[in-house]
C-alpha atoms as a PDB file:
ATOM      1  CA  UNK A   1     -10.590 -12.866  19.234  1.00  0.00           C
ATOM      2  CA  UNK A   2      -9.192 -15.789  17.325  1.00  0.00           C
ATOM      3  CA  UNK A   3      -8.352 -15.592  13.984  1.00  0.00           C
ATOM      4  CA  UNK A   4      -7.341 -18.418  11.284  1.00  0.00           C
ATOM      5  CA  UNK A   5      -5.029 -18.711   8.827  1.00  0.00           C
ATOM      6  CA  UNK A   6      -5.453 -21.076   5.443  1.00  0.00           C
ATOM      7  CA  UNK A   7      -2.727 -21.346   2.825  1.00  0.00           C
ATOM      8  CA  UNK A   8      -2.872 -22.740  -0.661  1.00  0.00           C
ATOM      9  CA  UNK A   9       0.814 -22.841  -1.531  1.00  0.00           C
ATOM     10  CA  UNK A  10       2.422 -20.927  -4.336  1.00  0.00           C
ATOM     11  CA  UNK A  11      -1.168 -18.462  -4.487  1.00  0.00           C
ATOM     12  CA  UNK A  12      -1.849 -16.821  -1.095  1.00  0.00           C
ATOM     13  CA  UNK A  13      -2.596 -16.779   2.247  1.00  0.00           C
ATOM     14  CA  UNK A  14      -5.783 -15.731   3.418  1.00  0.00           C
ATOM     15  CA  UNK A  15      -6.735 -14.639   7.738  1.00  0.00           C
ATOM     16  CA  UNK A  16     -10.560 -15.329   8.712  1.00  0.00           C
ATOM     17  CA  UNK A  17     -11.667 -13.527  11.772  1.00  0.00           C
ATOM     18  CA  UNK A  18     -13.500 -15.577  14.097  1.00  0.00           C
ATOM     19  CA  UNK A  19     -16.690 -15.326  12.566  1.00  0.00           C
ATOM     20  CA  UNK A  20     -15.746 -16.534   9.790  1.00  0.00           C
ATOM     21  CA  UNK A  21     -15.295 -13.502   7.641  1.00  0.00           C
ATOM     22  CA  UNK A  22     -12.468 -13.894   5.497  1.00  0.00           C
ATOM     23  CA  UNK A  23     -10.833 -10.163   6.100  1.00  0.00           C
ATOM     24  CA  UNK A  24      -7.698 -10.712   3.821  1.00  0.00           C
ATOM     25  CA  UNK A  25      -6.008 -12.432   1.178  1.00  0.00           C
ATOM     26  CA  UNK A  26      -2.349 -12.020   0.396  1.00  0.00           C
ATOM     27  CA  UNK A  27      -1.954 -12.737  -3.218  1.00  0.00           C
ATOM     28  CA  UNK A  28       1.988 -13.799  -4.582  1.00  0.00           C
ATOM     29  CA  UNK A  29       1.296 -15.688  -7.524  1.00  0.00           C
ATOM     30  CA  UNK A  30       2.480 -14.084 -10.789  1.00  0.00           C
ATOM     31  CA  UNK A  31      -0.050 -12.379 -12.863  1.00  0.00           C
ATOM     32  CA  UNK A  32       0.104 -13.079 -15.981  1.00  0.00           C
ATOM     33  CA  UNK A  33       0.156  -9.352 -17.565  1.00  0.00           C
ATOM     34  CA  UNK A  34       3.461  -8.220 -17.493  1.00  0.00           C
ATOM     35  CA  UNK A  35       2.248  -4.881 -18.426  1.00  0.00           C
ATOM     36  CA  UNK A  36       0.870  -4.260 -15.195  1.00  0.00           C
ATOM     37  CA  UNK A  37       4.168  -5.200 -13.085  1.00  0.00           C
ATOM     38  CA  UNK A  38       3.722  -8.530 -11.794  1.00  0.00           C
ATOM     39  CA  UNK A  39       4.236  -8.647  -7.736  1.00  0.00           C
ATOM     40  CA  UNK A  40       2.451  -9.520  -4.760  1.00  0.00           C
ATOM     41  CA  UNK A  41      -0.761  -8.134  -3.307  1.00  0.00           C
ATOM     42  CA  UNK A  42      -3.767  -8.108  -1.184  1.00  0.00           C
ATOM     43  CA  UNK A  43      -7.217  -7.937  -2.506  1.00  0.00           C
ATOM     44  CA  UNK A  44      -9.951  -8.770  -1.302  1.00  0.00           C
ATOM     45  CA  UNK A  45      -9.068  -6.852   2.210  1.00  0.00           C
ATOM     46  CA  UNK A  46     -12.671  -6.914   4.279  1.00  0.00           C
ATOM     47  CA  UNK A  47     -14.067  -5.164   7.845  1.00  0.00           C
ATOM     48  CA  UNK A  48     -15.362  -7.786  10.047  1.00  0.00           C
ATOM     49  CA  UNK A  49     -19.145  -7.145   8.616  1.00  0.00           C
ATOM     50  CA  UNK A  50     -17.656  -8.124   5.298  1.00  0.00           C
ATOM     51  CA  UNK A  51     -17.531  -5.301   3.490  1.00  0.00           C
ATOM     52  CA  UNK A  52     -15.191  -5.197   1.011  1.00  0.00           C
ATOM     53  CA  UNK A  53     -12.349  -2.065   0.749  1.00  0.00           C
ATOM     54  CA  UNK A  54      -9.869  -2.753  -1.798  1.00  0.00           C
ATOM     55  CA  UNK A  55     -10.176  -2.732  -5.497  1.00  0.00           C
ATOM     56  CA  UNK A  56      -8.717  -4.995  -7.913  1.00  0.00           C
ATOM     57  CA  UNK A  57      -7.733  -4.403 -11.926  1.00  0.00           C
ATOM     58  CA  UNK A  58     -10.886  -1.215 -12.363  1.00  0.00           C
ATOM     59  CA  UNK A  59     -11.287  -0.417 -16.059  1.00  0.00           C
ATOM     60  CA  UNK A  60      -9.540   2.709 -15.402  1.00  0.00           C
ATOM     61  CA  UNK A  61      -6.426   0.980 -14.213  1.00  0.00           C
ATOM     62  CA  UNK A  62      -5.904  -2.362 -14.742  1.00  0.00           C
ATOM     63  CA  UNK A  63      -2.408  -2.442 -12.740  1.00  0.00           C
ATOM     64  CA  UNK A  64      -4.033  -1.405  -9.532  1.00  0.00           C
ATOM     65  CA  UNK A  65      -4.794  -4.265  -7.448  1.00  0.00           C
ATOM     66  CA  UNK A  66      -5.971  -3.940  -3.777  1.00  0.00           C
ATOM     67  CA  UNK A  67      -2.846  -2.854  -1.528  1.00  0.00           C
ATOM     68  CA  UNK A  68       0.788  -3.139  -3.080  1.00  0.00           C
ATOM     69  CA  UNK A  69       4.042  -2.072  -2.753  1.00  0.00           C
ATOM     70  CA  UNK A  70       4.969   0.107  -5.882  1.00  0.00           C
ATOM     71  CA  UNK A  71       7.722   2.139  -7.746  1.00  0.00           C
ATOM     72  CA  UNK A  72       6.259   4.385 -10.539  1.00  0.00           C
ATOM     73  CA  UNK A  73      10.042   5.382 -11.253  1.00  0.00           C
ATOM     74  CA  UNK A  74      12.724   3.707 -10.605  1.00  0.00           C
ATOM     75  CA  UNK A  75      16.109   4.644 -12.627  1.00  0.00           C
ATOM     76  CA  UNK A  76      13.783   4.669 -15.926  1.00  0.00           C
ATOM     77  CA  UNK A  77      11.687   1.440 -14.990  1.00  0.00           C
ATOM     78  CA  UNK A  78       8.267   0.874 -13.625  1.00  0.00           C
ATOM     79  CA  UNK A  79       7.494  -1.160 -10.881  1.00  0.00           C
ATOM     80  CA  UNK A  80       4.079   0.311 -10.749  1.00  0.00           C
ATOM     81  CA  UNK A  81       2.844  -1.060 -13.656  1.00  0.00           C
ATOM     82  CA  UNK A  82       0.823   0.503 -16.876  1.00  0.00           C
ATOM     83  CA  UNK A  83       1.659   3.343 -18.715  1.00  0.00           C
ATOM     84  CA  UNK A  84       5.008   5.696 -17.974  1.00  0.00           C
ATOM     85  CA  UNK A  85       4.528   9.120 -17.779  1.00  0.00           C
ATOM     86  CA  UNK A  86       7.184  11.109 -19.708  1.00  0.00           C
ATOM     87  CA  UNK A  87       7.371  14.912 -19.317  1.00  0.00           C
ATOM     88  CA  UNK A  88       5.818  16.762 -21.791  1.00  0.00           C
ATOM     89  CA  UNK A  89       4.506  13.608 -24.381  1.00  0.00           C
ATOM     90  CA  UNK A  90       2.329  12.690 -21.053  1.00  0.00           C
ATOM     91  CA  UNK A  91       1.473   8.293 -20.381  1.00  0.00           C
ATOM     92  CA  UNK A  92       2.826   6.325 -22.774  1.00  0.00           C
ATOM     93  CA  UNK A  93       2.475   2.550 -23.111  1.00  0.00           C
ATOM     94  CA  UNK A  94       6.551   0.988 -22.672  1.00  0.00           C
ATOM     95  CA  UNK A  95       6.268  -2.386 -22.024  1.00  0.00           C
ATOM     96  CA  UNK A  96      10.247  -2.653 -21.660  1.00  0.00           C
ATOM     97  CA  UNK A  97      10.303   0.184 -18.958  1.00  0.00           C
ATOM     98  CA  UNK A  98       7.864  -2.242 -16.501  1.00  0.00           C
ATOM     99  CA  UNK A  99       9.798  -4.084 -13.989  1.00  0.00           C
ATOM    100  CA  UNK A 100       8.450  -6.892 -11.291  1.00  0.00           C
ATOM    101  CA  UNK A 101       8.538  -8.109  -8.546  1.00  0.00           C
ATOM    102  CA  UNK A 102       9.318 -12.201  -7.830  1.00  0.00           C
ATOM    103  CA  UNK A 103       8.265 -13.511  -4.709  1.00  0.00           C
ATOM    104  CA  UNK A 104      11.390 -15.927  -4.026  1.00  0.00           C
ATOM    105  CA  UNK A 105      10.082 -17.039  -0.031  1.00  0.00           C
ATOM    106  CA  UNK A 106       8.176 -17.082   3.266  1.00  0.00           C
ATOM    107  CA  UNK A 107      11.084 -17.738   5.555  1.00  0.00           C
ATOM    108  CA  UNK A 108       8.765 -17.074   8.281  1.00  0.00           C
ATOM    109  CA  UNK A 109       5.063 -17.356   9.087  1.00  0.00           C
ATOM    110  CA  UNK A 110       3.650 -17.374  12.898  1.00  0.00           C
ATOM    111  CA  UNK A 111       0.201 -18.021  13.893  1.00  0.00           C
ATOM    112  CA  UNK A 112      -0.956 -16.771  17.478  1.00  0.00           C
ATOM    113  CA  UNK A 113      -4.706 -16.646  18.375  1.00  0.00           C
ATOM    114  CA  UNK A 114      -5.202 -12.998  18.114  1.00  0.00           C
ATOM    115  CA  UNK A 115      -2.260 -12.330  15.666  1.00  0.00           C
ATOM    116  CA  UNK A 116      -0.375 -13.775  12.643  1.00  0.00           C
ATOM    117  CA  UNK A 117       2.495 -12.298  11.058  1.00  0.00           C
ATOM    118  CA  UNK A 118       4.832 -13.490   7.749  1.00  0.00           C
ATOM    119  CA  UNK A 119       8.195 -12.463   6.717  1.00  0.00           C
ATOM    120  CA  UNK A 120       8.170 -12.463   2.590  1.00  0.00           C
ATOM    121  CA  UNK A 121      11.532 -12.217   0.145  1.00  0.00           C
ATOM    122  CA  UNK A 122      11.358 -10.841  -2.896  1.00  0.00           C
ATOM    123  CA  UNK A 123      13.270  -9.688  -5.471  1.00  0.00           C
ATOM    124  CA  UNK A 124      12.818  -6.444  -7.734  1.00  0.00           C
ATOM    125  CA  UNK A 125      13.820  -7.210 -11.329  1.00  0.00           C
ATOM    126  CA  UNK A 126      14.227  -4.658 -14.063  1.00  0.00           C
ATOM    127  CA  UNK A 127      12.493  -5.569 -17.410  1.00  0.00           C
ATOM    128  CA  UNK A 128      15.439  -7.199 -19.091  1.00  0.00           C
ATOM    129  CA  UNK A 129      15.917  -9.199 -16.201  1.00  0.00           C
ATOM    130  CA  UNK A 130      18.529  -8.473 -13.884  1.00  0.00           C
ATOM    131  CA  UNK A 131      17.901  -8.181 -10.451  1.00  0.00           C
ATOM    132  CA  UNK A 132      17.836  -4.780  -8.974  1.00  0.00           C
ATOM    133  CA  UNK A 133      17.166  -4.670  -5.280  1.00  0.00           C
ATOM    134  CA  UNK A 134      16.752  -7.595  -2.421  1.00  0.00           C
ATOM    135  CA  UNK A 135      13.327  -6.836  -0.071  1.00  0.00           C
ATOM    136  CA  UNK A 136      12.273  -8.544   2.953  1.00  0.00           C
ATOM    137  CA  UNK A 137       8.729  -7.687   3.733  1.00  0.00           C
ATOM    138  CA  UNK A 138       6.625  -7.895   6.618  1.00  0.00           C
ATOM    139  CA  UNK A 139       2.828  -8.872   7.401  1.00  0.00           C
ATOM    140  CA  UNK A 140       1.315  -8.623  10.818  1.00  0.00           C
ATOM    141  CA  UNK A 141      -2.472  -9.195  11.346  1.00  0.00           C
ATOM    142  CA  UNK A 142      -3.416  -7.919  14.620  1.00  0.00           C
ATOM    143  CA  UNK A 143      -5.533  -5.961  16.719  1.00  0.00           C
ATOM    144  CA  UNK A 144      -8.969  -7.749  15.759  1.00  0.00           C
ATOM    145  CA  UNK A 145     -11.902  -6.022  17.931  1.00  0.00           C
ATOM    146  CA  UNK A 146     -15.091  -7.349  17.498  1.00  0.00           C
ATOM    147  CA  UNK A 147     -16.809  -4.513  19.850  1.00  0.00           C
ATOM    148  CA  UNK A 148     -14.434  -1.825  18.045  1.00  0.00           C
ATOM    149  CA  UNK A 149     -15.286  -3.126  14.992  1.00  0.00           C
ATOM    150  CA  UNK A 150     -11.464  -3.114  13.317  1.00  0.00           C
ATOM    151  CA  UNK A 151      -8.564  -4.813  12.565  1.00  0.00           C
ATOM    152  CA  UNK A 152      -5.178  -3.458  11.571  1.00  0.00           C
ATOM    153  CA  UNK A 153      -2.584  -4.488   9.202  1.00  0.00           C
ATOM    154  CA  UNK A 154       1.433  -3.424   9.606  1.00  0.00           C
ATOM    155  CA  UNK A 155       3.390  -3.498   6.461  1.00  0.00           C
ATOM    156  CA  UNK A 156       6.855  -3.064   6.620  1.00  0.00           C
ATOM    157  CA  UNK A 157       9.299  -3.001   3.167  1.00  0.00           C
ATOM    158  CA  UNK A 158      13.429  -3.372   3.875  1.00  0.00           C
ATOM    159  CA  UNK A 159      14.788  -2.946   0.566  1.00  0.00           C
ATOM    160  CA  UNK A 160      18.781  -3.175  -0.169  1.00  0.00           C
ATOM    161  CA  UNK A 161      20.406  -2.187  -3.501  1.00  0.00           C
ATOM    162  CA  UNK A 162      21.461  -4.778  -5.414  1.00  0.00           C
ATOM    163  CA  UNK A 163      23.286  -3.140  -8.564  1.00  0.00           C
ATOM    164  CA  UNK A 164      26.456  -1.551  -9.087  1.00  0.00           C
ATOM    165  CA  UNK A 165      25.091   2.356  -8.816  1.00  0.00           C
ATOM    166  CA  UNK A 166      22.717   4.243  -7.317  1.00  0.00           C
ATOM    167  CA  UNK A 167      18.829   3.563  -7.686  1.00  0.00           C
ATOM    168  CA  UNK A 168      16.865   6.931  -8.079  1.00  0.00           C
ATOM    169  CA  UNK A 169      13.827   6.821  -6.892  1.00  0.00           C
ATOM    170  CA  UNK A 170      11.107   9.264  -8.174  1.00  0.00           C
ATOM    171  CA  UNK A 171       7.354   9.929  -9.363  1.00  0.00           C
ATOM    172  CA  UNK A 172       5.250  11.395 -12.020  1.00  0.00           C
ATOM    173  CA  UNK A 173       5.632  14.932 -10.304  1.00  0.00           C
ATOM    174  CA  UNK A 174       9.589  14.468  -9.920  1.00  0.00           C
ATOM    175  CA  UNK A 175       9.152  13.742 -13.660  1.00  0.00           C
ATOM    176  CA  UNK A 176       7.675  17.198 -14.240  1.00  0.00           C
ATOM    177  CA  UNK A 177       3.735  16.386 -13.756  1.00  0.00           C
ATOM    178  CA  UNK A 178       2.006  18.564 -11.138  1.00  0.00           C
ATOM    179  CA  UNK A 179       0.580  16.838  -8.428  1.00  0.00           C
ATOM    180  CA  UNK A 180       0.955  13.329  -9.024  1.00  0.00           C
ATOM    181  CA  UNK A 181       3.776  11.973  -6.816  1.00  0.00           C
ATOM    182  CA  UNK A 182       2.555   8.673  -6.727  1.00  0.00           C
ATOM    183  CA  UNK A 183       4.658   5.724  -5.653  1.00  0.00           C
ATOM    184  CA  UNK A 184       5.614   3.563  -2.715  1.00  0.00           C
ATOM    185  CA  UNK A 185       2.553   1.530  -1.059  1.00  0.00           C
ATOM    186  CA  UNK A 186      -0.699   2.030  -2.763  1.00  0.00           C
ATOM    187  CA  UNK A 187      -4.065   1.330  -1.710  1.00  0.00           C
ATOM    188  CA  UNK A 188      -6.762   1.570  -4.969  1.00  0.00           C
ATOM    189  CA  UNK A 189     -10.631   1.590  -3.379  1.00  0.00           C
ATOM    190  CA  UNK A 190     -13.424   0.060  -5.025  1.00  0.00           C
ATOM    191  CA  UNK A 191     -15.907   2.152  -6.902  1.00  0.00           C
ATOM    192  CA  UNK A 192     -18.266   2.559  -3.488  1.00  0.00           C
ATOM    193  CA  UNK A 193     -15.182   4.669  -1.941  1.00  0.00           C
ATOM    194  CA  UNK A 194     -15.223   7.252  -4.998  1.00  0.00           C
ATOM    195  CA  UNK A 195     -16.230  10.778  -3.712  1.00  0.00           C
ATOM    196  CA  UNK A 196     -15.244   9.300   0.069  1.00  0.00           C
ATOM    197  CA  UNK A 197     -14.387  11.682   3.091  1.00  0.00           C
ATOM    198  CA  UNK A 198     -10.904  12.261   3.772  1.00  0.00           C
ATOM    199  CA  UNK A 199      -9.388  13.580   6.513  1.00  0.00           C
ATOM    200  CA  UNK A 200      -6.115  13.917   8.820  1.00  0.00           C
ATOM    201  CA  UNK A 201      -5.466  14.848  12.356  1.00  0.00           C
ATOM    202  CA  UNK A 202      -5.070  18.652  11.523  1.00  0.00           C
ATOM    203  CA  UNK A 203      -7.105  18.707   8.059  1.00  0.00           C
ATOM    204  CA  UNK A 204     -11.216  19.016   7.104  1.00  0.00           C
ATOM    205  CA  UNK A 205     -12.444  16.412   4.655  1.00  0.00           C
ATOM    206  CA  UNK A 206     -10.841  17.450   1.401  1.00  0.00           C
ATOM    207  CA  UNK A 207      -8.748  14.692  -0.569  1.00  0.00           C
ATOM    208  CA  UNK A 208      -7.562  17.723  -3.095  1.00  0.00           C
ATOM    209  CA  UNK A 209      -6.285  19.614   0.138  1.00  0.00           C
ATOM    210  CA  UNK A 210      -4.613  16.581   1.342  1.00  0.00           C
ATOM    211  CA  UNK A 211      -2.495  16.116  -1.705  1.00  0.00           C
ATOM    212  CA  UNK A 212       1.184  16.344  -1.371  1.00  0.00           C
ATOM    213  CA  UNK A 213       0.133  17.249   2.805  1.00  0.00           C
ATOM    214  CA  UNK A 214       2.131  15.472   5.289  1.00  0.00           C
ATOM    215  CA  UNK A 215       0.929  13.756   8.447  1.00  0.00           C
ATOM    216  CA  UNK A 216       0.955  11.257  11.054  1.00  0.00           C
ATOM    217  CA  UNK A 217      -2.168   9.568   9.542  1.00  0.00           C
ATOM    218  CA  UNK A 218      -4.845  10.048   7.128  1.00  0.00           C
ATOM    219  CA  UNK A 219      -8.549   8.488   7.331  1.00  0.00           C
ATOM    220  CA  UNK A 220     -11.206   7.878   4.238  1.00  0.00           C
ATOM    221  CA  UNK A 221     -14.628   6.940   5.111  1.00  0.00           C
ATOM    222  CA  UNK A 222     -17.301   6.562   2.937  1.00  0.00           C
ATOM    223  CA  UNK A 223     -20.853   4.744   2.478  1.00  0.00           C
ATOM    224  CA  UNK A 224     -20.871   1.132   0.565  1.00  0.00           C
ATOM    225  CA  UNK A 225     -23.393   0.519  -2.479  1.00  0.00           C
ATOM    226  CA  UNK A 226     -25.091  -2.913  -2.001  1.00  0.00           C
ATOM    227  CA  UNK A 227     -25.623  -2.688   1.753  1.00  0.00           C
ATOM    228  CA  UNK A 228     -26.490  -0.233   4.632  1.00  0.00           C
ATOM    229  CA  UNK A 229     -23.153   0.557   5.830  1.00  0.00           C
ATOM    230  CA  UNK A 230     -20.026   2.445   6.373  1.00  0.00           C
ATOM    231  CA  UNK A 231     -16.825   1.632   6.193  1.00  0.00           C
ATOM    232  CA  UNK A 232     -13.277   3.807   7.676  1.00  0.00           C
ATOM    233  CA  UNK A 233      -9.829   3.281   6.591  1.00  0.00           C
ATOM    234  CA  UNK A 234      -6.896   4.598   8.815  1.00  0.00           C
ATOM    235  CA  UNK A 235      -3.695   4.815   7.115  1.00  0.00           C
ATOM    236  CA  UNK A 236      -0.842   5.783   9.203  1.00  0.00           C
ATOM    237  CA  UNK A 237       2.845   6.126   9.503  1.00  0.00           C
ATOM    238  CA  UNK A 238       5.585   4.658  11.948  1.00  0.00           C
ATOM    239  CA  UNK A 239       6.792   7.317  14.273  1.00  0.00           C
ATOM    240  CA  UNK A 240      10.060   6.738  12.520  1.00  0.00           C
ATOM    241  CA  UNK A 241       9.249   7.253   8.998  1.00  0.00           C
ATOM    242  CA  UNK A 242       8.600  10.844   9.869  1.00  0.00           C
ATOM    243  CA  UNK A 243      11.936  11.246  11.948  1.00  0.00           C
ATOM    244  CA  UNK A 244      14.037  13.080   9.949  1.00  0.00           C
ATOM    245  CA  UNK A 245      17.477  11.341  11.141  1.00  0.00           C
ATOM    246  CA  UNK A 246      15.970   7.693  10.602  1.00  0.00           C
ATOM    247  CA  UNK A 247      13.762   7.724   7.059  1.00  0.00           C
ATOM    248  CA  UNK A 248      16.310   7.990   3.819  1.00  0.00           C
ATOM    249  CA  UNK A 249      13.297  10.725   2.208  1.00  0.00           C
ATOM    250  CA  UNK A 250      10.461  12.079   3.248  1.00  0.00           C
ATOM    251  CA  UNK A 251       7.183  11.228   2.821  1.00  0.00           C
ATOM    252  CA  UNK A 252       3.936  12.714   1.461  1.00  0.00           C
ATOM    253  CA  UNK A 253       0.358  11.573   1.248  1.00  0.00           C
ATOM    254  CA  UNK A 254      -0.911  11.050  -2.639  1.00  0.00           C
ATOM    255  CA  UNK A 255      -4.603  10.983  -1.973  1.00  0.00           C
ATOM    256  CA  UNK A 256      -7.451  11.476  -4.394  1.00  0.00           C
ATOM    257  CA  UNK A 257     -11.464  10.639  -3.351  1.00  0.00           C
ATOM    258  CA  UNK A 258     -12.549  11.455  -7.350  1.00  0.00           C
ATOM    259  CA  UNK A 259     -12.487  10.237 -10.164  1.00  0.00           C
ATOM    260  CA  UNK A 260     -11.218   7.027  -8.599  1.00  0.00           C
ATOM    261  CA  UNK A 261     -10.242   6.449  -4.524  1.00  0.00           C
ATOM    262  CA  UNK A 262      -6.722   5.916  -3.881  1.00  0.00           C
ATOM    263  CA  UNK A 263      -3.847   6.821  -1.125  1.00  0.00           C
ATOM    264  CA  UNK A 264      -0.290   6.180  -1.259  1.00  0.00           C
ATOM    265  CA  UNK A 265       2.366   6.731   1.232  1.00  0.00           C
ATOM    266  CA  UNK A 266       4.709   8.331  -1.270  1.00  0.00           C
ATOM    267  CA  UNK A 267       8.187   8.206  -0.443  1.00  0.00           C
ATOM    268  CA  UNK A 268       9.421  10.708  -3.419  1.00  0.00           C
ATOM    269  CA  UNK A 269       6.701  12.790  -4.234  1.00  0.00           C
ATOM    270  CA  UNK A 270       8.377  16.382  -4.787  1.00  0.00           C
ATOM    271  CA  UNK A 271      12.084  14.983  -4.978  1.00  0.00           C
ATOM    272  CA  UNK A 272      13.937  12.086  -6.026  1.00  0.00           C
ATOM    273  CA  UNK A 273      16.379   9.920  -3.575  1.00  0.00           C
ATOM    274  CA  UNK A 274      19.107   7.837  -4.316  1.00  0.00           C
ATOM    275  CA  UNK A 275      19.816   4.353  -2.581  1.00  0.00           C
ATOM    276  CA  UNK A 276      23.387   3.724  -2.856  1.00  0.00           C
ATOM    277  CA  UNK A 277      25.167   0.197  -4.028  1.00  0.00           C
ATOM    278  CA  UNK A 278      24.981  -2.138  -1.392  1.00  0.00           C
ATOM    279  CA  UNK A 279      22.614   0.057   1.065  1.00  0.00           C
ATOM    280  CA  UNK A 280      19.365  -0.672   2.055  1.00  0.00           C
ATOM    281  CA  UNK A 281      16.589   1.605   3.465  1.00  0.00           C
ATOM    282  CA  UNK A 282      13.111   0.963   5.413  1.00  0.00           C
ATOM    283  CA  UNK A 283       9.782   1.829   6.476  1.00  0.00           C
ATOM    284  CA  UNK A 284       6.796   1.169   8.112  1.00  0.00           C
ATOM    285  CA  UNK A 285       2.832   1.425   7.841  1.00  0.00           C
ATOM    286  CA  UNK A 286      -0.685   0.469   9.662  1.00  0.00           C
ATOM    287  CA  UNK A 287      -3.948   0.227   7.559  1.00  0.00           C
ATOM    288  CA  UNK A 288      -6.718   0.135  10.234  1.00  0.00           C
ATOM    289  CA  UNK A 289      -9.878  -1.411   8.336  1.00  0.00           C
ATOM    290  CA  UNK A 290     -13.015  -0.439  10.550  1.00  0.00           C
ATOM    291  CA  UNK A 291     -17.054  -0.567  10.250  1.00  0.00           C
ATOM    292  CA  UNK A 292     -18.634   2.384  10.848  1.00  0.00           C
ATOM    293  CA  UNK A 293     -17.820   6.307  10.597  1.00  0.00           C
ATOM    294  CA  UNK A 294     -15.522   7.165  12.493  1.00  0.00           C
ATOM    295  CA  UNK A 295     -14.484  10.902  13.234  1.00  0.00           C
ATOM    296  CA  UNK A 296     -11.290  12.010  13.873  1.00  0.00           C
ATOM    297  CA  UNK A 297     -10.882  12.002  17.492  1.00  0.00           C
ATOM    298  CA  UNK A 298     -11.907   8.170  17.071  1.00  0.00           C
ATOM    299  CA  UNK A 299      -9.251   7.630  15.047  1.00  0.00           C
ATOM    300  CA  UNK A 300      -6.574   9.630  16.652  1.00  0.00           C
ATOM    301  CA  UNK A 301      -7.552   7.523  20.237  1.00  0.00           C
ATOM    302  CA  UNK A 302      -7.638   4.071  18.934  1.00  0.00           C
ATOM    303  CA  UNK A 303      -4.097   4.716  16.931  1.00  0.00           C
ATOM    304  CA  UNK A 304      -3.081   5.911  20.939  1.00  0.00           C
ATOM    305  CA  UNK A 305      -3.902   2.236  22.027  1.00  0.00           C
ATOM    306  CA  UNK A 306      -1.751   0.477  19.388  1.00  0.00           C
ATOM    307  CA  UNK A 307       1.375  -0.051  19.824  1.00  0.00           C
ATOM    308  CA  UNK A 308       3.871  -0.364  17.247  1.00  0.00           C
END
């Protein structure tokens, strides 16, 4: 299935399936709220049918935009955006604690008839300015079905210390809150996902269950407002993020289905890591964006027939 890429230069790039259904839109202009941690991301992210699976600035939390590659707590900044959580005076608003993210590059960008894929550089910046880590970033498009009804998108983050000590990397829950170890890359839902199933390969349909679980993949289906249909999102690691040897931490799911949908692919959600000077670490992810309900042995057979 051919797919098409359009780019308006210096404000995203946007991939059209071949029926014309524009099923995402990287965003890398800078927002203008610093508060909520300028960088990159994608929203609107569609199915084929055109449904429409990411969320961008809800009223709840302005700083979550579609799918984006986040630090809630970085060596006492935020490159998650909004308030920072401080243990035991709870989310306070610290405008000089959020960092961002400056997209400085697409050194590559490759268009193929059933695949596109873009290498992005970016730089991590600290709030008074000085630049804090170097990341190259990759996009792949790929894997567009019509009869399955899916698509997946890999998103892979190198990231290499730039300073002249450690960077700590942590969360809310390393910070002393229970149960919220957000951080690394976030998906936020729109409003139709809210009370979504969730599941995993090993795991009924229970987003609170699922919290600060670990596993291959984890899937959230729900039914859309608007129009008769369903949509399912896959989420799932790289075989190596989850090898103890190759990942620099491990990684847990943050997952809720109420009040609001979300899932992150947290990187330090019980314990904080240190990158040291000079080092750089890596990882890997798929979002599979499908029509339909799909169960799990759907899910776990069609991740089978990628390959990474």
């Amino acid at each position: 299935m051919s797919i098409r890429v359009s780019h308006v230069h210096g404000e995203h790039i946007a991939v059209a399936a071949a029926n014309g259904t524009e099923i995402l839109r990287y965003v890398y202009r800078p927002d203008p709220e610093a508060f909520e941690s300028r960088k990159p991301y994608a929203h609107p992210v569609r199915t084929l049918a055109g449904r429409t699976v990411t969320g961008y600035r809800p009223n709840d939390h302005r700083w979550h935009k579609g799918l984006q590659m986040t630090a809630s707590h970085l060596s006492g900044q935020n490159f998650w955006g909004g308030n920072c959580y401080v243990h035991g005076q709870g989310y306070l608003s610290i405008p000089e604690r959020v960092g961002s993210m400056r997209h400085d590059g697409f050194p590559e960008l490759t268009v193929e008839d059933d695949r596109v894929a873009l290498t992005e550089e970016l730089t991590w910046v600290e709030n008074g300015g000085a630049e804090w880590a170097r990341e190259v970033r990759g996009l792949a498009v790929h894997s567009v079905d019509e009869e399955a009804g899916a698509w997946a998108l890999d998103w892979s983050i190198s990231l290499t210390n730039l300073r002249d000590e450690p960077l700590a990397f942590g969360s809310p829950t390393t910070a002393g809150r229970e149960m919220a170890g957000y951080t690394g890359l976030q998906w936020r839902g729109p409003r139709d996902f809210t009370g979504g199933a969730v599941f995993a390969p090993d795991a009924d349909a229970d987003a609170d269950k699922l919290m600060g679980s670990q596993s291959p993949w984890l899937a959230f289906t729900t039914e859309h407002d608007d129009v008769d249909g369903h949509s399912t999102l896959v989420f799932a690691h790289a075989p190596e993020n989850l090898d103890g040897q190759s990942a620099i931490h491990e990684s847990h799911w943050f997952v809720r289905s109420e009040p609001f949908p979300t899932v992150a692919f947290s990187w330090a959600f019980f314990e904080e890591f240190e990158l040291p000077p000079g080092e750089s670490f890596a990882y890997r992810y798929r979002l599979v964006v499908a029509d339909g309900v799909w169960d799990r042995e759907r899910v776990g057979s069609y991740l089978k027939g990628l390959q990474w």
